[in-house]
Protein backbone atom coordinates (compact mmCIF):
# COMPACT_ATOMS: atom_id res chain seq x y z
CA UNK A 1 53.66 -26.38 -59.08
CA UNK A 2 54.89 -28.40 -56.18
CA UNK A 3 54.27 -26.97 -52.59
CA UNK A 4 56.77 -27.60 -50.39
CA UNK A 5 55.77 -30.39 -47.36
CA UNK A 6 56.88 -28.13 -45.00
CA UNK A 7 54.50 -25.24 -45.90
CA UNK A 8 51.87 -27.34 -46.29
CA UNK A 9 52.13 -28.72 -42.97
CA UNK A 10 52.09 -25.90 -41.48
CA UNK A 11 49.08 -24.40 -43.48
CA UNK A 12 47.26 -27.40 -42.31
CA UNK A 13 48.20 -26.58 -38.81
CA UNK A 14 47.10 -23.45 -38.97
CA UNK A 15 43.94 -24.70 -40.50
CA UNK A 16 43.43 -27.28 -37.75
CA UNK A 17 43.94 -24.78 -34.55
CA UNK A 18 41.35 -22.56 -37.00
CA UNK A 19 39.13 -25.67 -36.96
CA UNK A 20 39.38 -26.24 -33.57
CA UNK A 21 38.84 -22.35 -32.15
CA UNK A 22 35.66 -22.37 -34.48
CA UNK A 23 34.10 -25.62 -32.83
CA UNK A 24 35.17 -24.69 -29.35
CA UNK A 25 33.34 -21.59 -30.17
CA UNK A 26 30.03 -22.52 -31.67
CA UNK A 27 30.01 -25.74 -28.63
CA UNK A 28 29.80 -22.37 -26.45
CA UNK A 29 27.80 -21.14 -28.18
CA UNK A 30 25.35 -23.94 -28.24
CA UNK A 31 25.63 -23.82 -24.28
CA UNK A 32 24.44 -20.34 -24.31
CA UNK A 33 21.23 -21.65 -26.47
CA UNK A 34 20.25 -24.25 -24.57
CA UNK A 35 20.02 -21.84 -21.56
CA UNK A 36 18.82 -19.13 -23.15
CA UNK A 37 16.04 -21.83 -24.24
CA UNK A 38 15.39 -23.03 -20.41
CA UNK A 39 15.43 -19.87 -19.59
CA UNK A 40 12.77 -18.48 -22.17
CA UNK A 41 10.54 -21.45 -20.71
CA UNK A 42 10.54 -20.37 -17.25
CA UNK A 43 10.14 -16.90 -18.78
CA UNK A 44 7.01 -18.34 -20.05
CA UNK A 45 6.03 -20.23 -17.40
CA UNK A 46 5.95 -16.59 -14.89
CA UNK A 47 4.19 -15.12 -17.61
CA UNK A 48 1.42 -17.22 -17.34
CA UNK A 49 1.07 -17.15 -13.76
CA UNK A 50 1.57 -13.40 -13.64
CA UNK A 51 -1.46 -13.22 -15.90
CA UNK A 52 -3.70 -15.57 -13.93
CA UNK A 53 -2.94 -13.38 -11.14
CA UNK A 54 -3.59 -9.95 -12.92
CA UNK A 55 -7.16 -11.40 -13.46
CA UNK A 56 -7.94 -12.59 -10.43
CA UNK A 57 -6.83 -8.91 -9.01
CA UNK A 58 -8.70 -7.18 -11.82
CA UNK A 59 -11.57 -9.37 -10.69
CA UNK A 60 -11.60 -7.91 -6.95
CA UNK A 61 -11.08 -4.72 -8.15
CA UNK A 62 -13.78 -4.88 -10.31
CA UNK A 63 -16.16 -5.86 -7.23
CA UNK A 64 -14.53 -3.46 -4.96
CA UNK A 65 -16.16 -0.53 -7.95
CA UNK A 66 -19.16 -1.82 -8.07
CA UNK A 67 -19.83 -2.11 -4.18
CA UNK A 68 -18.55 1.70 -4.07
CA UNK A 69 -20.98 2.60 -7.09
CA UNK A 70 -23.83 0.69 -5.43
CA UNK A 71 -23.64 2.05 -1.96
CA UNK A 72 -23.55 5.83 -3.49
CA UNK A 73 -26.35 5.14 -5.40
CA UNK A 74 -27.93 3.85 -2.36
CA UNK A 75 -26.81 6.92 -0.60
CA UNK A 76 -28.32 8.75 -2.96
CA UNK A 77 -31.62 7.54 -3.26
CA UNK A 78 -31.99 7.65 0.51
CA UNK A 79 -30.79 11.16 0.53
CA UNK A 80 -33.22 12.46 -1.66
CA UNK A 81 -36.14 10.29 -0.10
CA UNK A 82 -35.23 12.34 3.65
CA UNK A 83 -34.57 15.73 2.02
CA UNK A 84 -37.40 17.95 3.80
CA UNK A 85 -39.76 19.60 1.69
């Protein structure tokens, strides 16, 4: 079976602006990676910080309590030492 040169020309330019689409498209989509990739380490990156800072905060807050705890108990103990009897 013998395939004319003329269709087979243009099957193979069909097949060549196929080609050519298909790497245009995964080049753009190799773009996208490498900034979804830069982006995913800054990401990363604010994480970290916004965790060092959580601490720290959870830190003060956790001495803010305990000041608050002590000077009621304080309170307390003086109240009941001046309650009249």
């Amino acid at each position: 079976m013998d395939i004319p040169e003329k269709v087979c020309k243009e099957r193979h330019r069909a097949l060549d602006e196929k080609f050519s689409r298909h790497e245009k498209w995964i080049g753009e989509h190799e773009n996208k990676l490498d900034k979804l990739e830069r982006s995913d380490a800054k990401n990363t990156i604010q994480i970290e910080n916004l965790t060092k800072a959580i601490g720290a905060q959870t830190k003060a807050i956790w001495g803010l309590v305990s000041s608050v705890a002590l000077m009621l108990i304080g309170f307390l103990i003086w109240y009941i030492q001046n309650v009249p009897q």
